[in-house]
PDB file of N, CA and C in Angstrom:
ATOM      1  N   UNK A   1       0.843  -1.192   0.000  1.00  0.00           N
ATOM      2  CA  UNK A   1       0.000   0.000   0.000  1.00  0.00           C
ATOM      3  C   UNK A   1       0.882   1.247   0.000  1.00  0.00           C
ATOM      4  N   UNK A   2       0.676   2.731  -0.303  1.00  0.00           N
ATOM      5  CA  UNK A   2       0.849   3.839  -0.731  1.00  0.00           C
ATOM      6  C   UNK A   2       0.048   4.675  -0.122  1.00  0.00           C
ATOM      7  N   UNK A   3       0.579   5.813   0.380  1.00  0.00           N
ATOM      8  CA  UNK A   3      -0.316   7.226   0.133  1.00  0.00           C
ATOM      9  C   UNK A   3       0.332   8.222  -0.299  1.00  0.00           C
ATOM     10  N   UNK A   4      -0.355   8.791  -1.457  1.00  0.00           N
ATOM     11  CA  UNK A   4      -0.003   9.893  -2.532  1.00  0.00           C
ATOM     12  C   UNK A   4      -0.044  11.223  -1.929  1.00  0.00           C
ATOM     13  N   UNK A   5       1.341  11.692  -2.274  1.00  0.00           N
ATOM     14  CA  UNK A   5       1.052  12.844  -1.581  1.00  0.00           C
ATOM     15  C   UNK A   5       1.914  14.034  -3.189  1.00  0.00           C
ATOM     16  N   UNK A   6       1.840  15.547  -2.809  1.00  0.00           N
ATOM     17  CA  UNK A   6       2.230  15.990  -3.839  1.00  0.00           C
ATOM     18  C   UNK A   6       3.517  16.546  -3.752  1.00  0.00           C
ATOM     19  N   UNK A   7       4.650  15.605  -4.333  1.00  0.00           N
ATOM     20  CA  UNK A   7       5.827  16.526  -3.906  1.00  0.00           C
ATOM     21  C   UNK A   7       6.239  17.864  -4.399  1.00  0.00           C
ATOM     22  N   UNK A   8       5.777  18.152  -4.842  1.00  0.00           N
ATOM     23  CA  UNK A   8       6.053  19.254  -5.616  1.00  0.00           C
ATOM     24  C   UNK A   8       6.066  20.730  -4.506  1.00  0.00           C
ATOM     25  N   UNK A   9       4.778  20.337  -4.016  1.00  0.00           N
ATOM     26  CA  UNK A   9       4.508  21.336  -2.691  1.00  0.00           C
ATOM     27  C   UNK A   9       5.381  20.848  -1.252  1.00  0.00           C
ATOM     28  N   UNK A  10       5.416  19.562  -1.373  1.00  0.00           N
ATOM     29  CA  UNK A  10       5.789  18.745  -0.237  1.00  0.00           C
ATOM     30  C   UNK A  10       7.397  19.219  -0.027  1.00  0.00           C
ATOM     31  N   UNK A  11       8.098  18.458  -1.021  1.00  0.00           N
ATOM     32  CA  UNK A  11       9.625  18.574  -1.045  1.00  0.00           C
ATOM     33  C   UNK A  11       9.878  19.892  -0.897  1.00  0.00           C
ATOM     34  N   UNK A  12      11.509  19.748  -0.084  1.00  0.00           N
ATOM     35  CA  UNK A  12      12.364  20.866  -0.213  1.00  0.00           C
ATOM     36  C   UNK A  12      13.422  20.210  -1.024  1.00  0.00           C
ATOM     37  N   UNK A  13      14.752  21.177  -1.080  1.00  0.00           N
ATOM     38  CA  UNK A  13      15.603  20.599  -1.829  1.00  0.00           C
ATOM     39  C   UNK A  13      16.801  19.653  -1.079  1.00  0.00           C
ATOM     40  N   UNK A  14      16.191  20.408   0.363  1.00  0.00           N
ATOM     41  CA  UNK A  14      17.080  18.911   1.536  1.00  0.00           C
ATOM     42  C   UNK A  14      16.839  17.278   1.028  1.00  0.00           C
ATOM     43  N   UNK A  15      15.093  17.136   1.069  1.00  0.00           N
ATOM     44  CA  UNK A  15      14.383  15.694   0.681  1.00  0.00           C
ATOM     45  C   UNK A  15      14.386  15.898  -0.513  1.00  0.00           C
ATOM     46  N   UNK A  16      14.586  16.459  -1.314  1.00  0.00           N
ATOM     47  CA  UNK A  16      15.130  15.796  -2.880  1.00  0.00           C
ATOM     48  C   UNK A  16      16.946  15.525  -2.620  1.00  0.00           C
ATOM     49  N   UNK A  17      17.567  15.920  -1.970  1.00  0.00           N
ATOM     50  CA  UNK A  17      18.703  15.498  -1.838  1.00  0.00           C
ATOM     51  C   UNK A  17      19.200  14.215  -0.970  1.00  0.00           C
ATOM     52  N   UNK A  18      18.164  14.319   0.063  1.00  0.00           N
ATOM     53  CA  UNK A  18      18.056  12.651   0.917  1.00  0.00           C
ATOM     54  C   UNK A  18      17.497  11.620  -0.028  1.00  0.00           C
ATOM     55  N   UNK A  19      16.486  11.408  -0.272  1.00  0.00           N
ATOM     56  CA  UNK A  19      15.987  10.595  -1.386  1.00  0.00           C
ATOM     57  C   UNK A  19      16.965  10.331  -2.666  1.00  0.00           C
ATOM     58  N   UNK A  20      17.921  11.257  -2.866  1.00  0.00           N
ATOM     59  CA  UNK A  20      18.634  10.721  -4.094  1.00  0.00           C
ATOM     60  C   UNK A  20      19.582   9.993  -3.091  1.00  0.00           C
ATOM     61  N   UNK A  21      19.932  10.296  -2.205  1.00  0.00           N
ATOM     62  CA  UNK A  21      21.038   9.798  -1.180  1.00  0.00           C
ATOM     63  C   UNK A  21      20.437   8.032  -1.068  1.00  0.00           C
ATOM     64  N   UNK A  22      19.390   8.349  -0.254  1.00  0.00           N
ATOM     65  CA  UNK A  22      18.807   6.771  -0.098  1.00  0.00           C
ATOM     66  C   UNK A  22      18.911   5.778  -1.489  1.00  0.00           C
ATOM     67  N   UNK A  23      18.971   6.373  -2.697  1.00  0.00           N
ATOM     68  CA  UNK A  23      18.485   5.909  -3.859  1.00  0.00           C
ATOM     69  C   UNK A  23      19.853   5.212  -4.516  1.00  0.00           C
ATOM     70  N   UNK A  24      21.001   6.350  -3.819  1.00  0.00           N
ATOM     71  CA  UNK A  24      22.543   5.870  -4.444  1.00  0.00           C
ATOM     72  C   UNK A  24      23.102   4.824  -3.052  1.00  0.00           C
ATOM     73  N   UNK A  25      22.278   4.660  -2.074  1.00  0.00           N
ATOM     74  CA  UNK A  25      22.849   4.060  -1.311  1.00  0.00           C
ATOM     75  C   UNK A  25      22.579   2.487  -1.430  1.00  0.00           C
ATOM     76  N   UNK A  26      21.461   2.263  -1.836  1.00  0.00           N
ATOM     77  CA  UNK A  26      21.144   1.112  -2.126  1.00  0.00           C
ATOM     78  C   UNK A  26      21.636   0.401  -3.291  1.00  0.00           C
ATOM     79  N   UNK A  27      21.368  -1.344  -3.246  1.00  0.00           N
ATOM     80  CA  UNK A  27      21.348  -1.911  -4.819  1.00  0.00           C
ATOM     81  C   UNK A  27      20.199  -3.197  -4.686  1.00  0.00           C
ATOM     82  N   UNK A  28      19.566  -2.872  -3.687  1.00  0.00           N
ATOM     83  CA  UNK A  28      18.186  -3.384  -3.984  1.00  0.00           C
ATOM     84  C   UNK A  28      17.278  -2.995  -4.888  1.00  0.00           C
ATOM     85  N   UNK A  29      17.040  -3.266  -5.817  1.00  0.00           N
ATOM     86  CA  UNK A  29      15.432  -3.032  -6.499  1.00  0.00           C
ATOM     87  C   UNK A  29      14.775  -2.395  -6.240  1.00  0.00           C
ATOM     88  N   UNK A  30      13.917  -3.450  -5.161  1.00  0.00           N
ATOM     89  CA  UNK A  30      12.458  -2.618  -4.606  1.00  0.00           C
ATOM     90  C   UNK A  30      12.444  -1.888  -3.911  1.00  0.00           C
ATOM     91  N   UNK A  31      13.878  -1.922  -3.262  1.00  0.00           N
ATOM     92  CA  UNK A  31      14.138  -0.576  -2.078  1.00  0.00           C
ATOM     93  C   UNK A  31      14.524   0.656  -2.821  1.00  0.00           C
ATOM     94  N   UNK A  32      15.028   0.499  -3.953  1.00  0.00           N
ATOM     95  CA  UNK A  32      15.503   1.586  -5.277  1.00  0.00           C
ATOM     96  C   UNK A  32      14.268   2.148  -5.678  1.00  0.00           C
ATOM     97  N   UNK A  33      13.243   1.162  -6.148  1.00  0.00           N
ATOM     98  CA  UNK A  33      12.008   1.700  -6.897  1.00  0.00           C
ATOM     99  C   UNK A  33      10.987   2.213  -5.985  1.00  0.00           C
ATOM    100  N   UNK A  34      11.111   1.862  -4.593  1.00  0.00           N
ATOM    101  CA  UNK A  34      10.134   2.629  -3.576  1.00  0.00           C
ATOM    102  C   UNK A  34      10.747   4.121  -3.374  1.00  0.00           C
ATOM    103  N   UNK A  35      11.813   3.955  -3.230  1.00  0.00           N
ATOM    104  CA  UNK A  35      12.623   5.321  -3.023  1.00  0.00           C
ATOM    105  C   UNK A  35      12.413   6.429  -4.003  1.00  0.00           C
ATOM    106  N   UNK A  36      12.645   5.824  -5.628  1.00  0.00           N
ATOM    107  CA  UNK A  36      12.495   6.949  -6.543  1.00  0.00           C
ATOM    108  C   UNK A  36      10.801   7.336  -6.829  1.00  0.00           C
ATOM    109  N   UNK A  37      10.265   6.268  -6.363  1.00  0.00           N
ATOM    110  CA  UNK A  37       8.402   6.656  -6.548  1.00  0.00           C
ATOM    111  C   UNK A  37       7.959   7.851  -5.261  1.00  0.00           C
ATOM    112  N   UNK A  38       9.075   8.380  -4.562  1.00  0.00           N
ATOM    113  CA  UNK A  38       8.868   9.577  -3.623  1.00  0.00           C
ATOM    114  C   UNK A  38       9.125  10.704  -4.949  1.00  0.00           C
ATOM    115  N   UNK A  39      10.078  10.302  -5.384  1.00  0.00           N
ATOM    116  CA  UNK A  39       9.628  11.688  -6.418  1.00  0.00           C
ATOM    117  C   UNK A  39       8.616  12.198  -7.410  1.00  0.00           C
ATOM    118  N   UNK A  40       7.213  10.518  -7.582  1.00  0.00           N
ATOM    119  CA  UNK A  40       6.167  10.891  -7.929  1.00  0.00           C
ATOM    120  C   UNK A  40       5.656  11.298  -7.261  1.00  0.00           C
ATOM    121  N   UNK A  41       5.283  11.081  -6.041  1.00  0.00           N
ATOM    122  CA  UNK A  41       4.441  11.021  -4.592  1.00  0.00           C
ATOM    123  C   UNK A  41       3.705   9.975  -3.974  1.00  0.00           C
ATOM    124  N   UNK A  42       4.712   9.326  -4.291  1.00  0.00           N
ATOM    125  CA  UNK A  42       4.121   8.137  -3.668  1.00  0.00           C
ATOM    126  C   UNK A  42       4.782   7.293  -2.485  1.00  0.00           C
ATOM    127  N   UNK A  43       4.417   7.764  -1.136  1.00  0.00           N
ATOM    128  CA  UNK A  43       5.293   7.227  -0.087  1.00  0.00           C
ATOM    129  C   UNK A  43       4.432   5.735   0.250  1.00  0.00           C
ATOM    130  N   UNK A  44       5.647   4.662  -0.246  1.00  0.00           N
ATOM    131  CA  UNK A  44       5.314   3.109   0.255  1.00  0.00           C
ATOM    132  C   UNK A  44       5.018   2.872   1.894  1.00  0.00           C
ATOM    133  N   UNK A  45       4.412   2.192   2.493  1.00  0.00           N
ATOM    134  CA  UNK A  45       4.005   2.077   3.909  1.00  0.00           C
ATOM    135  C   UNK A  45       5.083   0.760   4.294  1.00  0.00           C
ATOM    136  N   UNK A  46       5.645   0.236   3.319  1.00  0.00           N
ATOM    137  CA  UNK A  46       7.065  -0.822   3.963  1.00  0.00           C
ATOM    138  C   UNK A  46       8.384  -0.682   3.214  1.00  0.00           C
ATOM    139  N   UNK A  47       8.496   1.359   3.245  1.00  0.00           N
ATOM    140  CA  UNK A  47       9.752   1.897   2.588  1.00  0.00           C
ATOM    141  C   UNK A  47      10.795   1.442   3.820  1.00  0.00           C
ATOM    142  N   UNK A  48      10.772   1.917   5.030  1.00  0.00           N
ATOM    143  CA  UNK A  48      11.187   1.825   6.433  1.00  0.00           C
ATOM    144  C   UNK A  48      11.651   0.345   6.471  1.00  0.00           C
ATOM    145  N   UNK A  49      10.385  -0.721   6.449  1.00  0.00           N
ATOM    146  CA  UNK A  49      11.368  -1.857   6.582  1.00  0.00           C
ATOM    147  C   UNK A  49      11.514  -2.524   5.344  1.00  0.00           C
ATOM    148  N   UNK A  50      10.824  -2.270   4.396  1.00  0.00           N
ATOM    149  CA  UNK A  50      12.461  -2.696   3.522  1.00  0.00           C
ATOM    150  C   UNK A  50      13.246  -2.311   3.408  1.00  0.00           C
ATOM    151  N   UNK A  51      13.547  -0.827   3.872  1.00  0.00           N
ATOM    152  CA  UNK A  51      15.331  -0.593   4.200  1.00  0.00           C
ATOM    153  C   UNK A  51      16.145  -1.455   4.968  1.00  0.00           C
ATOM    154  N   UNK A  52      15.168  -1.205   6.306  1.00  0.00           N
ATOM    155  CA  UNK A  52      16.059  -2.478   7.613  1.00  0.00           C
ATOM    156  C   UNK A  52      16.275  -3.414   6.785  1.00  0.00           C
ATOM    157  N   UNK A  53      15.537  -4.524   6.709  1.00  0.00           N
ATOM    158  CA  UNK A  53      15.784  -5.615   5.614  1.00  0.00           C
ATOM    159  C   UNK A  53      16.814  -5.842   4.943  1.00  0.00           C
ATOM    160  N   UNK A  54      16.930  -4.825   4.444  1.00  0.00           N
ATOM    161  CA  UNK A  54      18.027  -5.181   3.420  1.00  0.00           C
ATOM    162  C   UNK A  54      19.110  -4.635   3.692  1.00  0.00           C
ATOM    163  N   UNK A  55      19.257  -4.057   4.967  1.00  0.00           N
ATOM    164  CA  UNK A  55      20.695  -3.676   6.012  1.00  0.00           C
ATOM    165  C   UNK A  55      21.153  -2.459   5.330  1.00  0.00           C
ATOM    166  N   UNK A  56      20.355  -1.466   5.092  1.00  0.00           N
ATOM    167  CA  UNK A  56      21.284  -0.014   5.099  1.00  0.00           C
ATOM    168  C   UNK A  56      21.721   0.686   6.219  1.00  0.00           C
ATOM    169  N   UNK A  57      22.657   1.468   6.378  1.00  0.00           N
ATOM    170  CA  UNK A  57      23.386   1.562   6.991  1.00  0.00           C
ATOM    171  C   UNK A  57      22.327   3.256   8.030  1.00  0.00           C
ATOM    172  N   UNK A  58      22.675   3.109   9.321  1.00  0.00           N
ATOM    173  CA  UNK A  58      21.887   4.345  10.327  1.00  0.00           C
ATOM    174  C   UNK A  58      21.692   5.301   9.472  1.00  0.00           C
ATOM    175  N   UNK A  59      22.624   5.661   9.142  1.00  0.00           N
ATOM    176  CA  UNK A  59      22.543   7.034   8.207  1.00  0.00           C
ATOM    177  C   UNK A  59      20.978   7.294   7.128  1.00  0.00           C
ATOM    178  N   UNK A  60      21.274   6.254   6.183  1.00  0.00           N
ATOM    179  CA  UNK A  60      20.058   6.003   6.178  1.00  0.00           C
ATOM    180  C   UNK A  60      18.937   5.607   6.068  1.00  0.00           C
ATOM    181  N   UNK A  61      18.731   4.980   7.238  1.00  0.00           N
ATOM    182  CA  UNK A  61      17.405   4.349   8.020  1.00  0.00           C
ATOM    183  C   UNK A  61      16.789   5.988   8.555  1.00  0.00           C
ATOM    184  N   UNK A  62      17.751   6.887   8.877  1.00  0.00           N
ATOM    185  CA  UNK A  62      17.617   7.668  10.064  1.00  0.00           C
ATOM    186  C   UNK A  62      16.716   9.011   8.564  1.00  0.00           C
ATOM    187  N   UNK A  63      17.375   8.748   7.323  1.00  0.00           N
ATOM    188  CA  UNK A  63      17.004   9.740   6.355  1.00  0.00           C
ATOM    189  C   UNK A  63      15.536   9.051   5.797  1.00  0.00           C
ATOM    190  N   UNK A  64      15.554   7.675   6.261  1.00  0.00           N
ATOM    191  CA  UNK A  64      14.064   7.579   5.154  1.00  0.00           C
ATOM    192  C   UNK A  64      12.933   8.336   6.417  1.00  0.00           C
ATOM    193  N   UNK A  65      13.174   8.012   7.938  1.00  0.00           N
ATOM    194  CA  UNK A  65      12.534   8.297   8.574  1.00  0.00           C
ATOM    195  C   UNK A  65      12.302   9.670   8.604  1.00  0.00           C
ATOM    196  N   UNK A  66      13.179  10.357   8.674  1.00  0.00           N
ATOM    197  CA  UNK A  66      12.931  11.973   8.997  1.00  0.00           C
ATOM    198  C   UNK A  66      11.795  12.211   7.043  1.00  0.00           C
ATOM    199  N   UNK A  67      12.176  11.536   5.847  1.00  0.00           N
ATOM    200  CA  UNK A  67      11.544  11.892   4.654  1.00  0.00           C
ATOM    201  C   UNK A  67      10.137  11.412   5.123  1.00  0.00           C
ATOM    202  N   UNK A  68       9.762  10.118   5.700  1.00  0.00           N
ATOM    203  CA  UNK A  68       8.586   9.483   6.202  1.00  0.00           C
ATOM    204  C   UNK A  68       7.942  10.145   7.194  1.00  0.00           C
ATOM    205  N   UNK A  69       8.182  11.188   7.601  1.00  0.00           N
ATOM    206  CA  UNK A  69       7.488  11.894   8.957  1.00  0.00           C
ATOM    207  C   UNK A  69       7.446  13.199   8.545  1.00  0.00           C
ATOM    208  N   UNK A  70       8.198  13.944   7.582  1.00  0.00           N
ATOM    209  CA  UNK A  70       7.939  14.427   6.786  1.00  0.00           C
ATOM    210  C   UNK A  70       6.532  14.870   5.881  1.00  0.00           C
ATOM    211  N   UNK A  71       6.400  13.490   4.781  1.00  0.00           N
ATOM    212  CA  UNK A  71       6.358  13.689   4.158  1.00  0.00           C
ATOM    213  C   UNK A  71       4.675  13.073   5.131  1.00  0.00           C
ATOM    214  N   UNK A  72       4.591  12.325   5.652  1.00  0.00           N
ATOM    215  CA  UNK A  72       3.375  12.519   6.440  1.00  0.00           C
ATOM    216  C   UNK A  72       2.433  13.258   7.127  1.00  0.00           C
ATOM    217  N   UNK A  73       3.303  14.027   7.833  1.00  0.00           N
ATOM    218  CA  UNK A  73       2.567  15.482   8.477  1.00  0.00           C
ATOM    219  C   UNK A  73       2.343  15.976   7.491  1.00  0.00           C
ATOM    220  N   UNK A  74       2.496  15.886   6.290  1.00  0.00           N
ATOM    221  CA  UNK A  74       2.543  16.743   4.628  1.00  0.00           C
ATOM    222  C   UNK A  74       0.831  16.501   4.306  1.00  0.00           C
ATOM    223  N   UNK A  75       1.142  15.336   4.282  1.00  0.00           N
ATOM    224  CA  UNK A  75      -0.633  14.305   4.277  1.00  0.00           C
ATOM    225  C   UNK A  75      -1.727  14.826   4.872  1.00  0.00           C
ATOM    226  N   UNK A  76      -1.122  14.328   6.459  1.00  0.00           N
ATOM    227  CA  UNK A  76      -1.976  14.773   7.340  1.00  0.00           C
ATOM    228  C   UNK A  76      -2.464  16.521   7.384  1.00  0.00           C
ATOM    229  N   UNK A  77      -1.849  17.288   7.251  1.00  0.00           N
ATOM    230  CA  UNK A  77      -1.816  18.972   7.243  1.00  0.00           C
ATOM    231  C   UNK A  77      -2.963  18.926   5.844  1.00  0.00           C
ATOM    232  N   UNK A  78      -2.253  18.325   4.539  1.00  0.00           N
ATOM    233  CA  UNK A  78      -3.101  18.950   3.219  1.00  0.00           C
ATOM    234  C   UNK A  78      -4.313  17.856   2.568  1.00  0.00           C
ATOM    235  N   UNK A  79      -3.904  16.416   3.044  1.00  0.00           N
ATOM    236  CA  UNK A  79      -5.094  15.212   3.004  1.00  0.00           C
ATOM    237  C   UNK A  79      -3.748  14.500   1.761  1.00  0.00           C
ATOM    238  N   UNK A  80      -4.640  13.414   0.992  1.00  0.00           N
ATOM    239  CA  UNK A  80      -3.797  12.854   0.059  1.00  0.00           C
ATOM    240  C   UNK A  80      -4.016  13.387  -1.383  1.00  0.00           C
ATOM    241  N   UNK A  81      -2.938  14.095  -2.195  1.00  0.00           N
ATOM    242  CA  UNK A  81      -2.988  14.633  -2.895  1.00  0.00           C
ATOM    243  C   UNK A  81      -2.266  14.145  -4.554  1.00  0.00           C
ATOM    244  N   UNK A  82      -2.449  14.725  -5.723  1.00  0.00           N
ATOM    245  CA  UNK A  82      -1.201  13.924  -6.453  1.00  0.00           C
ATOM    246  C   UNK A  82      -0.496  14.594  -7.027  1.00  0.00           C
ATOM    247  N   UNK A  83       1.186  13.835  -7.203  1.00  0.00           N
ATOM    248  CA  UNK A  83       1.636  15.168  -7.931  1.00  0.00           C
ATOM    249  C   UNK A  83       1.833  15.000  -9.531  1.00  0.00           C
ATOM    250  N   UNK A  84       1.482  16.156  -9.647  1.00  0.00           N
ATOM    251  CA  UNK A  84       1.173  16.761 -11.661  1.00  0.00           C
ATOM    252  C   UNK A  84       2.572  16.460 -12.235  1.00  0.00           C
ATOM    253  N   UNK A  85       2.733  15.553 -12.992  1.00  0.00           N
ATOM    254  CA  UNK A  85       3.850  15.208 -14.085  1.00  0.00           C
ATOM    255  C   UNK A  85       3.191  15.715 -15.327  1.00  0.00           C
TER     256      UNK A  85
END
């Protein structure tokens, strides 16, 4: 499961810079393709542990969380929204 949110309004250029971080840190797949679907707006609900899972390193576990709490209060504040490609 997913909830869509709009990055466009959402992101700063910190979480477009964590998210590419998370994205070069990995060489998992699905942990790759959950990561770059934040730049549609689409935050996965087992981004978090499929990171653990697949053993990335504090750094970041600690960046998907702060993007995941983030990008939630984002939700919660504006509802679920989508973003315009």
């Amino acid at each position: 499961m997913y909830k869509n949110f709009n990055r466009h309004d959402c992101f700063t250029s910190e979480m477009m810079t964590m998210t590419m971080d998370i994205i070069k840190a990995t060489e998992d797949d699905s942990l790759k393709n959950m990561a770059y679907g934040l730049f549609d707006g689409y935050l996965y609900d087992n981004l978090l542990p499929k990171a653990i899972e697949v053993g990335v390193s504090k750094e970041i576990e600690n960046k998907i969380k702060g993007l995941k709490k983030a990008i939630e209060m984002y939700i919660q504040l504006t509802g679920n929204s989508k973003t315009q490609i």
